[in-house]
C-alpha atoms as a PDB file:
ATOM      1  CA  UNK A   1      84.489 100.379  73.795  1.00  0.00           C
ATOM      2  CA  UNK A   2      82.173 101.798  76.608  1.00  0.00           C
ATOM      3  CA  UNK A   3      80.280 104.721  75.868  1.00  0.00           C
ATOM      4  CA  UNK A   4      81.359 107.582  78.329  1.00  0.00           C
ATOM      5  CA  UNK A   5      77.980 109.722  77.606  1.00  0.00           C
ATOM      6  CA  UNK A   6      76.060 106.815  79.366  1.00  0.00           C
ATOM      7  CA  UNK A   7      77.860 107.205  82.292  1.00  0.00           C
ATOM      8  CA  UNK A   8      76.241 109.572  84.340  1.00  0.00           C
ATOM      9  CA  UNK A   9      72.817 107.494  83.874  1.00  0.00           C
ATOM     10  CA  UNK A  10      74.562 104.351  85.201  1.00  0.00           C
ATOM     11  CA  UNK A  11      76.145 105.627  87.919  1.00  0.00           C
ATOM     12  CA  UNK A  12      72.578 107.169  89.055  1.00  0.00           C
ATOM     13  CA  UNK A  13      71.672 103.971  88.314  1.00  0.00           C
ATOM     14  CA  UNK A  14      73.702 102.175  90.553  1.00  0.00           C
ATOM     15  CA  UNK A  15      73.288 105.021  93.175  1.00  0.00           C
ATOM     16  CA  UNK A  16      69.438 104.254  92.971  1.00  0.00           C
ATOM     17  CA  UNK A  17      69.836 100.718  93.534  1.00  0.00           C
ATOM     18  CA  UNK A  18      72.721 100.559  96.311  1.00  0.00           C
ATOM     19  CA  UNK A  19      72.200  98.065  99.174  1.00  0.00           C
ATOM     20  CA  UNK A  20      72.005  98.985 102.070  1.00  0.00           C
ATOM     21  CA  UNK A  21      71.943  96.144 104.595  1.00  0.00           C
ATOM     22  CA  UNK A  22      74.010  93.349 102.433  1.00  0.00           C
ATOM     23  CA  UNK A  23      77.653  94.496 103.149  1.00  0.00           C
ATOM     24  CA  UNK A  24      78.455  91.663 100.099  1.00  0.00           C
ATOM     25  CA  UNK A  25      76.979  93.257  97.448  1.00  0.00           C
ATOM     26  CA  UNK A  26      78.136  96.666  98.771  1.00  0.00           C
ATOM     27  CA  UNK A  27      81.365  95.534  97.633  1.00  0.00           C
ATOM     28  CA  UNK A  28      80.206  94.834  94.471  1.00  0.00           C
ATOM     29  CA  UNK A  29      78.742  97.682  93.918  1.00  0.00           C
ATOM     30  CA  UNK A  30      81.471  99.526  94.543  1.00  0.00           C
ATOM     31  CA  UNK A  31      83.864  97.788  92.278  1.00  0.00           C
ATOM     32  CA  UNK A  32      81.666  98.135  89.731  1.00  0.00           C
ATOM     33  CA  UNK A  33      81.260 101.438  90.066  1.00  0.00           C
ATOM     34  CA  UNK A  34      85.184 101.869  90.271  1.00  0.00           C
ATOM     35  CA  UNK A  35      84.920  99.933  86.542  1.00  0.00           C
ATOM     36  CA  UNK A  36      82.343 103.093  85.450  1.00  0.00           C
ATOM     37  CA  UNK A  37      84.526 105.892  87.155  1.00  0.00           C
ATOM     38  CA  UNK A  38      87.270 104.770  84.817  1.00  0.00           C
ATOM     39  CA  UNK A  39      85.579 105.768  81.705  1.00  0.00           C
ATOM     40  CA  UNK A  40      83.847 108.552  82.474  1.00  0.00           C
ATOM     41  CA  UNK A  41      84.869 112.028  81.090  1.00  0.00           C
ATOM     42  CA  UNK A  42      84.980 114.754  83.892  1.00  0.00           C
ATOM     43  CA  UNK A  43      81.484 116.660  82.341  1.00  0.00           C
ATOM     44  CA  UNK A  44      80.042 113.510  82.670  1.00  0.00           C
ATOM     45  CA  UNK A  45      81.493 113.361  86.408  1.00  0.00           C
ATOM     46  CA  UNK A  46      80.447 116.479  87.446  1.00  0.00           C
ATOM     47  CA  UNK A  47      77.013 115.558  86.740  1.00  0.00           C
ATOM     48  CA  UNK A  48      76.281 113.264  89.714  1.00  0.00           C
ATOM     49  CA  UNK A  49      79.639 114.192  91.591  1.00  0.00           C
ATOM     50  CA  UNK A  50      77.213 115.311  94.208  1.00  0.00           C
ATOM     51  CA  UNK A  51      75.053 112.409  95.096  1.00  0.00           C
ATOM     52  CA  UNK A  52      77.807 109.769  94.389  1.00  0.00           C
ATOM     53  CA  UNK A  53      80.122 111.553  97.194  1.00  0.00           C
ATOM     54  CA  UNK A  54      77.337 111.064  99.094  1.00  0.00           C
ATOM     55  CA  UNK A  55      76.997 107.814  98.804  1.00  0.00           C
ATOM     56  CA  UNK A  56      80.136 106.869  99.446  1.00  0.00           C
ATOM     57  CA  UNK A  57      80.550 108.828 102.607  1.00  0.00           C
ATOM     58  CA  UNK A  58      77.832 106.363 103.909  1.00  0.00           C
ATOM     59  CA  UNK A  59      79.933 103.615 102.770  1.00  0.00           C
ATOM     60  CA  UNK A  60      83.003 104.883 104.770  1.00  0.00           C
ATOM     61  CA  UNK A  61      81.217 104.912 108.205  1.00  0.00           C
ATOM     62  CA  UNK A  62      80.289 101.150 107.479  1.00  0.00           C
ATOM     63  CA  UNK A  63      81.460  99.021 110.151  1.00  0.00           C
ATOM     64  CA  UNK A  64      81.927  95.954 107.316  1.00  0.00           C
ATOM     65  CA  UNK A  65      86.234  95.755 107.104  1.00  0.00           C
ATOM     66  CA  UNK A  66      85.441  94.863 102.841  1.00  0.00           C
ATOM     67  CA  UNK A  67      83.937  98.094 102.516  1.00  0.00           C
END
């Protein structure tokens, strides 16, 4: 099983790392993160709630139909 303390430092991870210009692996990222958001606990959450909203409010205005 997936350890849901580590959470917060992978999805700050991923945040860190998230491409910008290759719409591909902007899906990716996403559905990986999708595979992180379902084991994390909600204090873990609220940790980087912030910055991940964020980030995916970018993602929204993409013009890319995937994303």
């Amino acid at each position: 099983e997936k350890d849901y303390r580590l959470a917060d430092i992978v999805i700050r991870g991923l945040l860190k790392y998230w491409p910008v210009t290759n719409c591909g692996k902007e899906v990716l990222f996403l559905g990986e993160l999708e595979d992180v958001l379902e084991a994390t606990q909600s204090e873990e959450f609220q940790r980087c709630m912030v910055p991940l909203f964020r980030q995916v409010a970018r993602s929204i205005n993409s013009s890319h139909f995937q994303v």
